[in-house]
N, C-alpha and C. Protein backbone atom coordinates (compact mmCIF):
# COMPACT_ATOMS: atom_id res chain seq x y z
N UNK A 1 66.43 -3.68 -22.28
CA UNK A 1 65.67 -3.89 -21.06
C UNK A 1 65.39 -2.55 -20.37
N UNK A 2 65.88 -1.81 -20.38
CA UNK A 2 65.95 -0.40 -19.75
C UNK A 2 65.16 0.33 -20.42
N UNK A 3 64.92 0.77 -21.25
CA UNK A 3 63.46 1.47 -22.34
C UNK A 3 62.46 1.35 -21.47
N UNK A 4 62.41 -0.31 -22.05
CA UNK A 4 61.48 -0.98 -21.81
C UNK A 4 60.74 -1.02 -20.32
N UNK A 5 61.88 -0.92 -19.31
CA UNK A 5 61.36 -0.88 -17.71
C UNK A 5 60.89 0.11 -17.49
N UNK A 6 61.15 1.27 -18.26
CA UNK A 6 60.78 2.46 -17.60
C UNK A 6 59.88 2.66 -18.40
N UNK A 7 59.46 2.67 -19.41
CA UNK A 7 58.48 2.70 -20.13
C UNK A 7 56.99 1.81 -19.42
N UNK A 8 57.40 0.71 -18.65
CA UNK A 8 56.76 -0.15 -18.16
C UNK A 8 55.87 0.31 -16.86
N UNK A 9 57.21 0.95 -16.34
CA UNK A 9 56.77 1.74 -14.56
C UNK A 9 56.25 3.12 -15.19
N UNK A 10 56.30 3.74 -15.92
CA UNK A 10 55.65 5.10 -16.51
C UNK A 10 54.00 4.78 -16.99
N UNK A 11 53.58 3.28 -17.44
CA UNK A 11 52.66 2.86 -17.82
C UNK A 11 51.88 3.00 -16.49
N UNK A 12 52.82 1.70 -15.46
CA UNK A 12 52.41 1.70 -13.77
C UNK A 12 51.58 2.64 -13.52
N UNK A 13 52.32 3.57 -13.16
CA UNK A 13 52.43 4.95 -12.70
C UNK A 13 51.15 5.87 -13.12
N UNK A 14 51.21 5.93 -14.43
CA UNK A 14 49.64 6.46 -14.84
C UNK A 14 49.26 5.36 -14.84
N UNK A 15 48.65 4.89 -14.17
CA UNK A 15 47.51 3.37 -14.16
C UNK A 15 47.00 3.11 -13.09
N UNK A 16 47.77 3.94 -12.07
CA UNK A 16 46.96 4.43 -10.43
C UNK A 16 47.69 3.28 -9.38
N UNK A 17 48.96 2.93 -9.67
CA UNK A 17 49.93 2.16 -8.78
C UNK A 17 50.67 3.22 -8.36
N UNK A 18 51.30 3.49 -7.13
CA UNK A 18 52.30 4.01 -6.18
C UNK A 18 53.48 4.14 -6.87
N UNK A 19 54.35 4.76 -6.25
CA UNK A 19 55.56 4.42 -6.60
C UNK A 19 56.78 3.54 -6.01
N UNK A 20 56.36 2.78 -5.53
CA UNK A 20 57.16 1.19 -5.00
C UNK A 20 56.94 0.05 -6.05
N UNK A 21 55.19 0.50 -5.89
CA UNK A 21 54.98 -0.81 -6.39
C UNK A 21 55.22 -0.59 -8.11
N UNK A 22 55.01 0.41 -8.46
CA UNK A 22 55.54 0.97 -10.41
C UNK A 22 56.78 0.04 -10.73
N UNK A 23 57.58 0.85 -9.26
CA UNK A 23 59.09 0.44 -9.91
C UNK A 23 59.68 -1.35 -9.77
N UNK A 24 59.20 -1.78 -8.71
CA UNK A 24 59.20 -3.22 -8.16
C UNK A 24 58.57 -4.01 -9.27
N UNK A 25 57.35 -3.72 -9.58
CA UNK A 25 56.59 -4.46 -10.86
C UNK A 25 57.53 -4.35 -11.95
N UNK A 26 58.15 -3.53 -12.40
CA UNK A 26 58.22 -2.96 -13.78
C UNK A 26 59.76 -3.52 -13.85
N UNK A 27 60.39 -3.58 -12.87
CA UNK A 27 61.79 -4.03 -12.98
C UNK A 27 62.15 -5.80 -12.62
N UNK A 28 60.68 -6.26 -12.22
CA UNK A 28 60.45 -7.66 -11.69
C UNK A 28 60.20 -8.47 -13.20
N UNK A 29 59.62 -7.34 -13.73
CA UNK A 29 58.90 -8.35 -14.76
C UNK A 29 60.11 -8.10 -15.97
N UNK A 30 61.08 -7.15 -15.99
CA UNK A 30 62.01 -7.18 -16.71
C UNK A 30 62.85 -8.42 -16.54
N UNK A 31 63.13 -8.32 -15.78
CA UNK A 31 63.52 -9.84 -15.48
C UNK A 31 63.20 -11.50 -15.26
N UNK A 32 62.07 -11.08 -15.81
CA UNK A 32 61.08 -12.23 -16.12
C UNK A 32 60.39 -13.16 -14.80
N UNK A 33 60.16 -12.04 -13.36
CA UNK A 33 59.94 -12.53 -12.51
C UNK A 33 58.22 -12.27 -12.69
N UNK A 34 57.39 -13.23 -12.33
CA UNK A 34 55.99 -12.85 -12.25
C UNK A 34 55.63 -13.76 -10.76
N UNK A 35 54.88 -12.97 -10.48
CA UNK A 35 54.88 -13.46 -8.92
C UNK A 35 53.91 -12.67 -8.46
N UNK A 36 52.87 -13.07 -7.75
CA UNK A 36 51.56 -12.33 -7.17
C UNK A 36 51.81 -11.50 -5.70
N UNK A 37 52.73 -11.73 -5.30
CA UNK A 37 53.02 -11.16 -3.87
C UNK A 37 54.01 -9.57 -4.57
N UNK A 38 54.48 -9.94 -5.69
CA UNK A 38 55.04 -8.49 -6.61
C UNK A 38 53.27 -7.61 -7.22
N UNK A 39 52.80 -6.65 -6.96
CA UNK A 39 53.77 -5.29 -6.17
C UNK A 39 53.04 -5.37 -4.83
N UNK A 40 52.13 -6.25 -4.56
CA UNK A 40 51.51 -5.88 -2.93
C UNK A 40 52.96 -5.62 -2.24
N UNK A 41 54.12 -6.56 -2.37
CA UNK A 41 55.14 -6.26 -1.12
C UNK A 41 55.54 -5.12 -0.74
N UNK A 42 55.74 -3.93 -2.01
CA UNK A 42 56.18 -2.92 -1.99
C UNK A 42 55.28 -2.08 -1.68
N UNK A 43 53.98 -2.34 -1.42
CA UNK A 43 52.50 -1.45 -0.86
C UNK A 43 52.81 -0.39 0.01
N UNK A 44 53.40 -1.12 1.41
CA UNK A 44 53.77 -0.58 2.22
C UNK A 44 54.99 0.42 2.57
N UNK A 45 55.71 0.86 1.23
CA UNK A 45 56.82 1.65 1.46
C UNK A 45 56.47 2.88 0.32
N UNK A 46 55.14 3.20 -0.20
CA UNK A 46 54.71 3.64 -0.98
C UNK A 46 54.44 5.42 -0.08
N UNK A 47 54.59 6.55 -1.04
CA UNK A 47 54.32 7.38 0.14
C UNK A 47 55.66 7.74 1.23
N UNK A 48 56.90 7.52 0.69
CA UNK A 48 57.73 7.85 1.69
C UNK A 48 57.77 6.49 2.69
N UNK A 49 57.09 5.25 2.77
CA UNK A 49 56.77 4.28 3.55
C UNK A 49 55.62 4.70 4.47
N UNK A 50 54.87 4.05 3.96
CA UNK A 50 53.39 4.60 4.40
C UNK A 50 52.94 5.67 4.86
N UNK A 51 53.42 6.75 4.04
CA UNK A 51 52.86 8.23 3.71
C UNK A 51 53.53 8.51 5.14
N UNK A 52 54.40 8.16 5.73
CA UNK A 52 55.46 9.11 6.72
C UNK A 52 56.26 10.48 5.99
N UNK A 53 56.68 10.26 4.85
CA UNK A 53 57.95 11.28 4.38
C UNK A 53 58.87 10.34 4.53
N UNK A 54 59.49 9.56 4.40
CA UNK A 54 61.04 8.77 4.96
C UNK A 54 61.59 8.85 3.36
N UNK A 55 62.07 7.67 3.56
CA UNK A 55 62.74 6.98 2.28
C UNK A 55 61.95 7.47 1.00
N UNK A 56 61.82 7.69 -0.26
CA UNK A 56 60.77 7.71 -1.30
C UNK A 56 61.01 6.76 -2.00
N UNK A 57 59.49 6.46 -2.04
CA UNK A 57 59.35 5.08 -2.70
C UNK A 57 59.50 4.08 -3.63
N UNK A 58 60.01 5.84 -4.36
CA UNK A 58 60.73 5.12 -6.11
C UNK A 58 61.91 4.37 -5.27
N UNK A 59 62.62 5.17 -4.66
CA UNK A 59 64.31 4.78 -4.14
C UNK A 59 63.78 3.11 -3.60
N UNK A 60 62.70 2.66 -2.75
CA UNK A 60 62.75 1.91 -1.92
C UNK A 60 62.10 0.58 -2.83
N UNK A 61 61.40 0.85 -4.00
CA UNK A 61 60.88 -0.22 -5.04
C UNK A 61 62.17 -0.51 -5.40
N UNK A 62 63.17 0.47 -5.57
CA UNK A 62 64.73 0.03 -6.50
C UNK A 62 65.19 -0.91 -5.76
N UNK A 63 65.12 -0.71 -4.73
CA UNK A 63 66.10 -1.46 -3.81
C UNK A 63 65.49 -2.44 -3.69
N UNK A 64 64.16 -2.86 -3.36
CA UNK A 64 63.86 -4.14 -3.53
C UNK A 64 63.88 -5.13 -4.96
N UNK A 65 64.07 -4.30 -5.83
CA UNK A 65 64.60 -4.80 -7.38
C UNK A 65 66.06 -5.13 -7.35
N UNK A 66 66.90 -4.74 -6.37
CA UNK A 66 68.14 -4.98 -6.29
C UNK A 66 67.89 -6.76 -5.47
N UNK A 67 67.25 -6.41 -4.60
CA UNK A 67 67.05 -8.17 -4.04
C UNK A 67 66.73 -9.01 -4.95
N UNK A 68 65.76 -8.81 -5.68
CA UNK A 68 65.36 -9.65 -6.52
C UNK A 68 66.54 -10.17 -7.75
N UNK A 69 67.00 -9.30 -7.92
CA UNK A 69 68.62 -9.40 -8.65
C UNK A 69 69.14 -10.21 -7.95
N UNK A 70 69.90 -9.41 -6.75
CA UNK A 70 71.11 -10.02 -6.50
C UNK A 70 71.35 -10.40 -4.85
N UNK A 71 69.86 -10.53 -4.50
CA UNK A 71 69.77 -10.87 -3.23
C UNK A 71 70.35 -12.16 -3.03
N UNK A 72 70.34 -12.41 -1.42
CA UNK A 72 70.51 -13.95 -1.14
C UNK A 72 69.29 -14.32 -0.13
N UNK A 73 69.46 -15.68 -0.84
CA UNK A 73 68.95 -16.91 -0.26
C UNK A 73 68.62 -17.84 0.63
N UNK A 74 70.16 -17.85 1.75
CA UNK A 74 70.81 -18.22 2.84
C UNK A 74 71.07 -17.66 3.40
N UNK A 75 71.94 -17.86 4.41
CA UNK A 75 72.93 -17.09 5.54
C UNK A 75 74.15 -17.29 4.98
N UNK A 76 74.50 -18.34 4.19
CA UNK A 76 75.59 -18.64 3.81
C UNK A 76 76.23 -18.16 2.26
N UNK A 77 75.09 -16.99 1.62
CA UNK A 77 75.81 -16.29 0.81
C UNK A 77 76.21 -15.50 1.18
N UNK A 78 76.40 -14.40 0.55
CA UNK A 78 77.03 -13.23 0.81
C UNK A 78 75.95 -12.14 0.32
N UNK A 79 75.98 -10.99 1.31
CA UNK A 79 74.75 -9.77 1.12
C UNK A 79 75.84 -8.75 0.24
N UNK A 80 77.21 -8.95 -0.12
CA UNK A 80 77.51 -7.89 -0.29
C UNK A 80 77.20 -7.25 -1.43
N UNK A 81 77.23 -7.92 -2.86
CA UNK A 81 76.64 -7.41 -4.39
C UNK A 81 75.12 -6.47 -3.44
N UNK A 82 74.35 -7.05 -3.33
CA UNK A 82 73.08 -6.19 -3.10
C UNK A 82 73.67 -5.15 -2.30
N UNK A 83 74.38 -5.13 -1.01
CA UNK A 83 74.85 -3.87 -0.37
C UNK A 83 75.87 -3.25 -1.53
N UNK A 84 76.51 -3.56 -2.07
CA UNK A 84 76.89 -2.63 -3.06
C UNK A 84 76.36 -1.56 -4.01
N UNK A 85 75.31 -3.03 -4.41
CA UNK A 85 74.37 -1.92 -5.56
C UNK A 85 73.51 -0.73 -4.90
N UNK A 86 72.88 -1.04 -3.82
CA UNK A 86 71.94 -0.41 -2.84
C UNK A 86 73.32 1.03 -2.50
N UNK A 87 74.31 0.67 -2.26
CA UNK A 87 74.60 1.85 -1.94
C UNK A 87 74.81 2.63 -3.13
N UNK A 88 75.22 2.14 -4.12
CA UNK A 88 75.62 2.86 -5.23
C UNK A 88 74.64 3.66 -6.30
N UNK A 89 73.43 2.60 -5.67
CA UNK A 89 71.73 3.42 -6.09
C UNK A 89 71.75 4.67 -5.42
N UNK A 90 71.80 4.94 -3.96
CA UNK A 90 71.66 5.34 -3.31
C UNK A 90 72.38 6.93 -3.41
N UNK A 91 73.68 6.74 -3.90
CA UNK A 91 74.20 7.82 -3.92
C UNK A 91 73.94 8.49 -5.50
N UNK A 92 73.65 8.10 -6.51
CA UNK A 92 73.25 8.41 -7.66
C UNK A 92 71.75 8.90 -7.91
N UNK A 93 70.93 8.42 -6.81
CA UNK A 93 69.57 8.76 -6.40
C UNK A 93 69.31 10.55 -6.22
N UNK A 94 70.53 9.89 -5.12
CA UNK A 94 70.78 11.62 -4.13
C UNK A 94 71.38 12.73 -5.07
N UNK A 95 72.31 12.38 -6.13
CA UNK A 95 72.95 12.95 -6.97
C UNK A 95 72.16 13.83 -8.16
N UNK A 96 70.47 12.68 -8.60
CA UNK A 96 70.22 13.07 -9.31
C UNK A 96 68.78 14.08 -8.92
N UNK A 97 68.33 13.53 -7.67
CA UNK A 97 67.06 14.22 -6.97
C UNK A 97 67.48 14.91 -6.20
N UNK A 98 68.44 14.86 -5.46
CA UNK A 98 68.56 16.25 -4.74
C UNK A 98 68.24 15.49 -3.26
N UNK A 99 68.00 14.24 -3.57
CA UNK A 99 67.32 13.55 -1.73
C UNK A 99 67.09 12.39 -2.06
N UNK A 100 67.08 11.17 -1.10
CA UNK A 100 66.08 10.17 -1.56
C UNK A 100 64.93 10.26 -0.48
N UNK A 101 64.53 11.35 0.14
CA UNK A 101 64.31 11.34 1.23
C UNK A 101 62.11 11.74 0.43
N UNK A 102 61.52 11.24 0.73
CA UNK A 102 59.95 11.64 0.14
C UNK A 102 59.30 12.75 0.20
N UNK A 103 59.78 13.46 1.36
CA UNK A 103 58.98 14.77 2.05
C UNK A 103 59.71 15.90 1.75
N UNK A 104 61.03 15.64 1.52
CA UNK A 104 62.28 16.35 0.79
C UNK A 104 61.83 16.59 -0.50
N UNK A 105 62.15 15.48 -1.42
CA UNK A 105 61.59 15.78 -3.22
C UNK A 105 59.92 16.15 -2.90
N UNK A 106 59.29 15.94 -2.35
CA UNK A 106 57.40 16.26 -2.27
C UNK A 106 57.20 17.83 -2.14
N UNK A 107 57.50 17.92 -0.50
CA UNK A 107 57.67 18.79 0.11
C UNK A 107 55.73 18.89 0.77
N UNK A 108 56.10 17.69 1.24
CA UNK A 108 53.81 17.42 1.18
C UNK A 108 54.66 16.40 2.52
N UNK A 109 53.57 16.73 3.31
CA UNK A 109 53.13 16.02 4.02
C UNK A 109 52.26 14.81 4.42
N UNK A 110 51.84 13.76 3.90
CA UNK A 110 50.59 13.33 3.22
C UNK A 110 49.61 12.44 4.71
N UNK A 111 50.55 12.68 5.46
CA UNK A 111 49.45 12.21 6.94
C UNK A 111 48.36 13.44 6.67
N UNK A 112 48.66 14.45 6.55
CA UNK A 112 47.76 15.77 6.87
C UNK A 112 46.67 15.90 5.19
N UNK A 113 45.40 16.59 5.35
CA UNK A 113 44.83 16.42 4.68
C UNK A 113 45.14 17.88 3.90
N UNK A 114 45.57 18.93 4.37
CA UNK A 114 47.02 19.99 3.46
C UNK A 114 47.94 19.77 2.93
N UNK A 115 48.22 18.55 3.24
CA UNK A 115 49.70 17.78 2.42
C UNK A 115 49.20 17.06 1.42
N UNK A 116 47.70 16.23 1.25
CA UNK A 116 47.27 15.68 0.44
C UNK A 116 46.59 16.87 -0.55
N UNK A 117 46.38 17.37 0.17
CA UNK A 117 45.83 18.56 -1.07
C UNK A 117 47.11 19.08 -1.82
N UNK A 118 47.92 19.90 -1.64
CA UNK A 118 49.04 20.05 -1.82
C UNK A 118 49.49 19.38 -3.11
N UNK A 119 49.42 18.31 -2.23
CA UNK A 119 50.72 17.13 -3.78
C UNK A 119 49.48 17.33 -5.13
N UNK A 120 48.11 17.21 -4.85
CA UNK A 120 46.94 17.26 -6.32
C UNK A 120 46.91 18.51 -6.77
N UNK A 121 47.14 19.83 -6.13
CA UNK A 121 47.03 21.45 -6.63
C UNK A 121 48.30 21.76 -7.35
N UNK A 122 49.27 21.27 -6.48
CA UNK A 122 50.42 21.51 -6.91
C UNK A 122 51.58 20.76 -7.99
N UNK A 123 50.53 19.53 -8.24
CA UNK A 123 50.83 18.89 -9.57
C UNK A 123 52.05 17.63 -8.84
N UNK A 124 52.15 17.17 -7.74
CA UNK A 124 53.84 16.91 -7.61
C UNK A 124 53.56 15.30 -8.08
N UNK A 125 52.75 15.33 -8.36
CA UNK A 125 52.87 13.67 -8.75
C UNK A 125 53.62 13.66 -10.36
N UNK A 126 53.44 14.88 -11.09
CA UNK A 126 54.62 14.69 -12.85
C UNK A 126 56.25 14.42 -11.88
N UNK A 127 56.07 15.04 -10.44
CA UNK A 127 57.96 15.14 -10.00
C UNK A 127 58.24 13.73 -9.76
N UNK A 128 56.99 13.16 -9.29
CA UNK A 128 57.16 12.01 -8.65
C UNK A 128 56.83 10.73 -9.95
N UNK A 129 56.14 11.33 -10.65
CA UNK A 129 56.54 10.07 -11.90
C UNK A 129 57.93 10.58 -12.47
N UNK A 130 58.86 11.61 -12.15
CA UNK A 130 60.25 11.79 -12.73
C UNK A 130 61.08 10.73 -11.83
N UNK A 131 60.75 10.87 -10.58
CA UNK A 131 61.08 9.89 -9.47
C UNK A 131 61.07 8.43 -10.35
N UNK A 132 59.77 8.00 -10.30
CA UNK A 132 60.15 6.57 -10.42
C UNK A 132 60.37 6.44 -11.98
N UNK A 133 60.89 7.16 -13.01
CA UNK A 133 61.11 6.86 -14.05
C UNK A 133 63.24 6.94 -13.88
N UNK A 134 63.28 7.59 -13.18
CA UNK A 134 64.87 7.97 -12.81
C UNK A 134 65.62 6.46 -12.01
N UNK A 135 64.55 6.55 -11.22
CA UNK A 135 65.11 4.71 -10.05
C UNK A 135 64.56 4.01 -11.01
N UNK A 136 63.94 3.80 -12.03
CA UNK A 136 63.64 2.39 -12.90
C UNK A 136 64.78 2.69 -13.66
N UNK A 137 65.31 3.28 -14.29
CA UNK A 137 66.72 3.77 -15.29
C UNK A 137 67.79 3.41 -14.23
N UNK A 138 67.94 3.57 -13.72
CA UNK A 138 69.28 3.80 -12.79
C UNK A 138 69.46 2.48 -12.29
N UNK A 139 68.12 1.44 -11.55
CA UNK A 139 67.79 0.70 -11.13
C UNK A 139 68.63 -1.03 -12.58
N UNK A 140 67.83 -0.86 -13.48
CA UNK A 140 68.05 -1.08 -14.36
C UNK A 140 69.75 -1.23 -14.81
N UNK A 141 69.92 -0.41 -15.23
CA UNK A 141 71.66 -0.52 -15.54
C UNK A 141 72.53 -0.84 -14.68
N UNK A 142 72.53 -0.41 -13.17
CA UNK A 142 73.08 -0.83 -12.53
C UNK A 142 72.83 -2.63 -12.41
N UNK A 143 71.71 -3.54 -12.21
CA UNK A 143 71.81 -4.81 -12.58
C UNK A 143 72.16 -5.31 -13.56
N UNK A 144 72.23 -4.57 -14.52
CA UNK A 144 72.38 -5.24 -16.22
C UNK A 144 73.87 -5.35 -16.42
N UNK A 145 74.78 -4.33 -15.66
CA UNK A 145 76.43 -4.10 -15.45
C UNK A 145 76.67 -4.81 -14.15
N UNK A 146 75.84 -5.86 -13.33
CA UNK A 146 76.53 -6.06 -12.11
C UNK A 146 76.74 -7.36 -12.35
N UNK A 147 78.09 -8.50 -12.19
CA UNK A 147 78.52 -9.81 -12.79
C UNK A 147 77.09 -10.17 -12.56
């Protein structure tokens, strides 16, 4: 399953999808979820979450692949498996990028039309398909090892 996901979101990825929605699609459908509201949901966190710099979007597609795993349902399950995995993404993220932070790994600004230039001169979209090929791997094993 893991090849295969990232191989899947690397397809995404060159195919002119974001990186939320790469990794959200690509790890949804590993799991045999097909669903039309998958990747619009993740639209909006694409870009650092809508081209702010925040969170990066590979990190934030993972994490919504972690819901789709091992989210809940109710009030009356328990959030903790997903807060587990989410943190444990989280620190392996940081471990392996250096940030999960968008404007951090970019170093682009993308409100500004220098920051958009930037990320196309300066190539950062190969860093940022390393991005979401790293959170689809990581993303991945961590569900495949979680009960």
């Amino acid at each position: 399953m893991n090849d295969r996901a990232v191989q899947r979101t690397t397809e995404l990825w060159d195919g002119g999808l974001y990186c939320a929605e790469s990794v959200l699609l690509a790890v949804a459908e590993s799991l045999g979820i097909h669903s039309e509201v998958i990747p619009k949901i993740a639209t909006g966190f694409c870009g650092g979450v809508s081209d702010t710099g925040g969170m990066c979007g590979a990190v934030s597609g993972a994490i919504m692949a972690i819901g789709l795993a091992a989210g809940r349902n109710s009030p009356d399950q328990s959030a903790e498996e997903a807060y587990a995995l989410t943190r444990r993404l989280l620190d392996a993220l940081a471990r392996e990028f250096g940030s999960t932070n968008c404007r951090e790994l970019t170093g682009c600004d993308f409100r500004t039309e220098e920051g958009r230039r930037a990320f196309q001169e300066n190539h950062v979209a190969l860093r940022c398909r390393g991005y979401v090929e790293g959170a689809t791997r990581l993303v991945v094993q961590l569900i495949s090892e979680s009960p």
